[in-house]
N, C-alpha and C. Protein backbone atom coordinates (compact mmCIF):
# COMPACT_ATOMS: atom_id res chain seq x y z
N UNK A 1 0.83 -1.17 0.00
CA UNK A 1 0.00 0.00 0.00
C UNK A 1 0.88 1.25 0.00
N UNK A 2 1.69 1.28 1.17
CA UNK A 2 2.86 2.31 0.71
C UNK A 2 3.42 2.91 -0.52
N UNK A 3 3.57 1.51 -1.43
CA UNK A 3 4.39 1.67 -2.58
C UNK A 3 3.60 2.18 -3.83
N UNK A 4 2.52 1.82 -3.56
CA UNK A 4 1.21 2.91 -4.41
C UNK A 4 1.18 4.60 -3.94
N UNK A 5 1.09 4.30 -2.66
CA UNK A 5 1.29 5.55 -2.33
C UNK A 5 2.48 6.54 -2.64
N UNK A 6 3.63 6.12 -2.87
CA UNK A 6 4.61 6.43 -3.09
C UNK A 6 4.94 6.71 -5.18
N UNK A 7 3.98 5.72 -5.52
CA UNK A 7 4.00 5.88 -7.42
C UNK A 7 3.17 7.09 -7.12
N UNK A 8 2.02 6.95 -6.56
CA UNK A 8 0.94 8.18 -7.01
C UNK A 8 1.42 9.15 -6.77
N UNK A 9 2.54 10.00 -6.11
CA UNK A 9 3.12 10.81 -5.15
C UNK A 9 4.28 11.59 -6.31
N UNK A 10 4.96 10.30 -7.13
CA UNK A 10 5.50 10.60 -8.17
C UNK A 10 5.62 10.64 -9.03
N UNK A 11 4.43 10.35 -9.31
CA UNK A 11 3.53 9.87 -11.24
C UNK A 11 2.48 11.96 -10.93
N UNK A 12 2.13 12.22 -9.65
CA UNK A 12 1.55 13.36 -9.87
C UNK A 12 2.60 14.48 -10.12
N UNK A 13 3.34 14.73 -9.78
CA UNK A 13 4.71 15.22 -9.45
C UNK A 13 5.53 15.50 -11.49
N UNK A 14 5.50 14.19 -11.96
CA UNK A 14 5.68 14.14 -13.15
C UNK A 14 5.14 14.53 -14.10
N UNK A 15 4.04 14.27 -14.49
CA UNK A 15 2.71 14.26 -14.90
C UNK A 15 2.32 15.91 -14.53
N UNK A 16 2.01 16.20 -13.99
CA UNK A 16 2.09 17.62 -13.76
C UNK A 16 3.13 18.49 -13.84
N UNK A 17 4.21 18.37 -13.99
CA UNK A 17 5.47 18.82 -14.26
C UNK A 17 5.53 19.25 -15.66
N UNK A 18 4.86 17.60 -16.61
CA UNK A 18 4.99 17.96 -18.28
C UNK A 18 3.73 18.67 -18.18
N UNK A 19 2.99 18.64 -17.97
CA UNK A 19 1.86 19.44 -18.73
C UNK A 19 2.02 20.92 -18.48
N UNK A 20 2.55 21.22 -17.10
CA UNK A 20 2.60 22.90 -17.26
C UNK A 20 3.99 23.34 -17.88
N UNK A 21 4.98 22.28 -18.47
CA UNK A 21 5.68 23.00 -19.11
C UNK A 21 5.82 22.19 -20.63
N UNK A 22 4.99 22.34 -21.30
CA UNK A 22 4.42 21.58 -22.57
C UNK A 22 5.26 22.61 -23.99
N UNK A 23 5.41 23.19 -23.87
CA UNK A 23 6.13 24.25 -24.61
C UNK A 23 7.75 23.78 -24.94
N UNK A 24 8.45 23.05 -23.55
CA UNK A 24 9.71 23.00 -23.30
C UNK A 24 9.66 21.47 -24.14
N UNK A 25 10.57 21.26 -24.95
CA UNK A 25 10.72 19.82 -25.89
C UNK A 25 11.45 18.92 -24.96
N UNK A 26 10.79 17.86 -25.53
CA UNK A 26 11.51 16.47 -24.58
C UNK A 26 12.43 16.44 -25.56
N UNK A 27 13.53 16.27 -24.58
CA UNK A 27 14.80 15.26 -24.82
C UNK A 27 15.01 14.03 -25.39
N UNK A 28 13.72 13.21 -25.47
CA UNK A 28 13.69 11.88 -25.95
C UNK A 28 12.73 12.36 -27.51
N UNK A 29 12.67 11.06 -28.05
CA UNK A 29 12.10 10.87 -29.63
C UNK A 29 10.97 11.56 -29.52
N UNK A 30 10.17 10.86 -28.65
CA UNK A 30 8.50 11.38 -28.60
C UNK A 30 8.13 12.90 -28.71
N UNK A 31 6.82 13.06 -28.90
CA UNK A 31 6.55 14.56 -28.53
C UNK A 31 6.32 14.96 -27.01
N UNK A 32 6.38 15.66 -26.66
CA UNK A 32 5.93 16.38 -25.24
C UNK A 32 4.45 15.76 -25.06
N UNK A 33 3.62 15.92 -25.74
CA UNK A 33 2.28 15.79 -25.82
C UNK A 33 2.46 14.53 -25.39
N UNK A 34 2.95 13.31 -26.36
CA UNK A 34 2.89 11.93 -25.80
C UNK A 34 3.64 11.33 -25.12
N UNK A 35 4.56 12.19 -24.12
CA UNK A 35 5.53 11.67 -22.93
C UNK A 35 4.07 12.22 -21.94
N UNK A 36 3.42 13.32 -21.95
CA UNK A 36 2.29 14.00 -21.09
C UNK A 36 1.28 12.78 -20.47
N UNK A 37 0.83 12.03 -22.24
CA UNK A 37 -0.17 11.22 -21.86
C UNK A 37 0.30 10.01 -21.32
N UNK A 38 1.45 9.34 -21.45
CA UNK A 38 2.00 7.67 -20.73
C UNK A 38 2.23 8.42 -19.85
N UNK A 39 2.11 9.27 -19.06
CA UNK A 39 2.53 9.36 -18.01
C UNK A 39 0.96 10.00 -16.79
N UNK A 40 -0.01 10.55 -18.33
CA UNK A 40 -1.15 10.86 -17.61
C UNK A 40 -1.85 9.46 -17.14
N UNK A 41 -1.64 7.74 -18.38
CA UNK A 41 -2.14 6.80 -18.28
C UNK A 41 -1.19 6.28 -16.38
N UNK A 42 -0.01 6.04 -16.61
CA UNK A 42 0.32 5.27 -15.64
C UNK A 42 -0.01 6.06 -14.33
N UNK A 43 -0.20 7.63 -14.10
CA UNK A 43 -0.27 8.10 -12.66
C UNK A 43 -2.18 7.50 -12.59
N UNK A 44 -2.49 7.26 -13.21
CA UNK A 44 -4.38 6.97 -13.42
C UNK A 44 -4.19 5.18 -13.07
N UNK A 45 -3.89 5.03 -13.40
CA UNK A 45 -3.00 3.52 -13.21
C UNK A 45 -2.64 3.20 -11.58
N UNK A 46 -1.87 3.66 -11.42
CA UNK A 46 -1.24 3.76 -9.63
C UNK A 46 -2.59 4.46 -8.59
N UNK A 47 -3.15 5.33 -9.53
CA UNK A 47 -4.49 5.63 -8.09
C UNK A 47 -5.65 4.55 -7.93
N UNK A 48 -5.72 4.26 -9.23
CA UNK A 48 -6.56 3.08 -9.06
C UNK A 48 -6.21 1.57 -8.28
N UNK A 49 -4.48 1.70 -8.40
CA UNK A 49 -3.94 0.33 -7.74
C UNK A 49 -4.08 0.76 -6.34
N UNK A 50 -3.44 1.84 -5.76
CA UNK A 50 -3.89 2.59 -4.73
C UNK A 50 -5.59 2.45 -3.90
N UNK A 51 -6.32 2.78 -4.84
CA UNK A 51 -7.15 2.43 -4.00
C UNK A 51 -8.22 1.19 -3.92
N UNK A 52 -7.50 0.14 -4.53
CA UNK A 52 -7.76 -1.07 -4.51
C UNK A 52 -6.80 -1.43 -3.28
N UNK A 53 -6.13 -1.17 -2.99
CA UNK A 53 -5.10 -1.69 -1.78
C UNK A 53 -6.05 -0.79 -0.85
N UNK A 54 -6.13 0.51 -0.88
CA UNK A 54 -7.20 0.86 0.37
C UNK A 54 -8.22 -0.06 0.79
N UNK A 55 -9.15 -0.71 -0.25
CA UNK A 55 -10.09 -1.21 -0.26
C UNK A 55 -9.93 -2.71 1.08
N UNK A 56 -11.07 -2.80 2.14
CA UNK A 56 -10.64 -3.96 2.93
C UNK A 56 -10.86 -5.02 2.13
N UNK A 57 -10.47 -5.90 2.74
CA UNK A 57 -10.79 -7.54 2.10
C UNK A 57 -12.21 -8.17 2.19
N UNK A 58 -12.63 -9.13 1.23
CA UNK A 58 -13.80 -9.67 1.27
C UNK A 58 -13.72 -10.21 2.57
N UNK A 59 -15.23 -10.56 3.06
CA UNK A 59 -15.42 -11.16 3.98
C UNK A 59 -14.96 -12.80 3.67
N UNK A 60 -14.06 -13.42 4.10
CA UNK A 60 -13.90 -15.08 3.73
C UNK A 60 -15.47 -15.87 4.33
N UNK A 61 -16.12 -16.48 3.82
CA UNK A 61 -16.90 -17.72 3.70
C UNK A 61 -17.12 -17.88 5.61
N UNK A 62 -15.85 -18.39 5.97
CA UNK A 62 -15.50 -19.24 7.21
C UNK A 62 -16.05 -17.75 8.36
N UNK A 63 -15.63 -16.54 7.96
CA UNK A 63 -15.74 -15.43 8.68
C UNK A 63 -17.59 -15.19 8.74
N UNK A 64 -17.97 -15.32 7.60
CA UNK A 64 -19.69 -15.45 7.59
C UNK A 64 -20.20 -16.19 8.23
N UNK A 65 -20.07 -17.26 8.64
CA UNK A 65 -20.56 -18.65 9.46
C UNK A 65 -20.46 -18.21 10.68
N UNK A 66 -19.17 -17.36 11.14
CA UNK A 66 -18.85 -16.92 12.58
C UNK A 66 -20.13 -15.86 12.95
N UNK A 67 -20.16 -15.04 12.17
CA UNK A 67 -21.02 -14.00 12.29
C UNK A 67 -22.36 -14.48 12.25
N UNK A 68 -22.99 -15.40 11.53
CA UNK A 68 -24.22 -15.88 11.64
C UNK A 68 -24.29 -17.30 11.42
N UNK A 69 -24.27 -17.54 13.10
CA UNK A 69 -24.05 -19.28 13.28
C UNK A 69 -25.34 -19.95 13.01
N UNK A 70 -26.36 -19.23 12.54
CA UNK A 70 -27.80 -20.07 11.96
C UNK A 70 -27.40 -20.73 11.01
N UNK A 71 -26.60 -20.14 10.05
CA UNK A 71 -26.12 -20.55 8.53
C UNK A 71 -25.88 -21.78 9.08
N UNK A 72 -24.85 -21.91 9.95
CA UNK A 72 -24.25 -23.43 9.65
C UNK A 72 -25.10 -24.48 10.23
N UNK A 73 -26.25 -24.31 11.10
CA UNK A 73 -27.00 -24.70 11.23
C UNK A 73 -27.83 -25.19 9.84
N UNK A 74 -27.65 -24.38 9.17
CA UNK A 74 -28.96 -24.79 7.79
C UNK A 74 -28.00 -25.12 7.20
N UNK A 75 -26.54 -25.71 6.92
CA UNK A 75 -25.81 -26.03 5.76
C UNK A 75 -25.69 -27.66 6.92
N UNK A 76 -26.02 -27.86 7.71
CA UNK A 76 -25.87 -28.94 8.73
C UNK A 76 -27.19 -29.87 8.59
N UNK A 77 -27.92 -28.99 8.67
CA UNK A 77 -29.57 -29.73 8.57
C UNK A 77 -29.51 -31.12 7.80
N UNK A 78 -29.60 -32.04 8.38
CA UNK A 78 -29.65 -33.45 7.41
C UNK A 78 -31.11 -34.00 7.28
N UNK A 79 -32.30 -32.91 7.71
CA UNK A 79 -33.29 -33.60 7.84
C UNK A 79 -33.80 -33.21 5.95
N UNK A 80 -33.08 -32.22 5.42
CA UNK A 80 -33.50 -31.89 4.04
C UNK A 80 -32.91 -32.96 2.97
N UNK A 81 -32.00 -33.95 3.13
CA UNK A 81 -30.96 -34.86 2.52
C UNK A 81 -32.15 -35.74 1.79
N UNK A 82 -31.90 -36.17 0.68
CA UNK A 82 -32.46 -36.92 -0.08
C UNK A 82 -32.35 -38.59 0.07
């Protein structure tokens, strides 16, 4: 989670860097314009990985049963068995 935090931190940093100085030519092959956008894609990229790592975890199966011990009662029931 850190390490998202840490791309998004420097993908905004970048990414905002080219666009307000769009005038000034990249150094590399590309145009300014399309060093702007791989870099507008990957910082869009890292917030979304970002906040999928925020996101808590599913509830596991075994954790549901704890919380509502009727369930296992009705997954137990052998009087429904064929």
């Amino acid at each position: 989670m850190f390490a998202w935090g840490v791309s998004c931190g420097m993908g905004y940093g970048s990414f905002f860097n080219t666009v307000l100085n769009l005038e000034v030519p990249d150094p590399g092959p590309l145009p300014t314009v399309a060093v702007a956008l791989i870099k507008g894609v990957g910082l869009a990229l890292a917030i979304a990985a970002l906040i999928g790592a925020l996101r808590p975890p599913p509830v596991a199966r075994s954790d549901a049963l704890l919380q509502h011990p009727e369930r296992l009662e009705q997954m137990l029931d052998s009087t429904d068995d064929a």
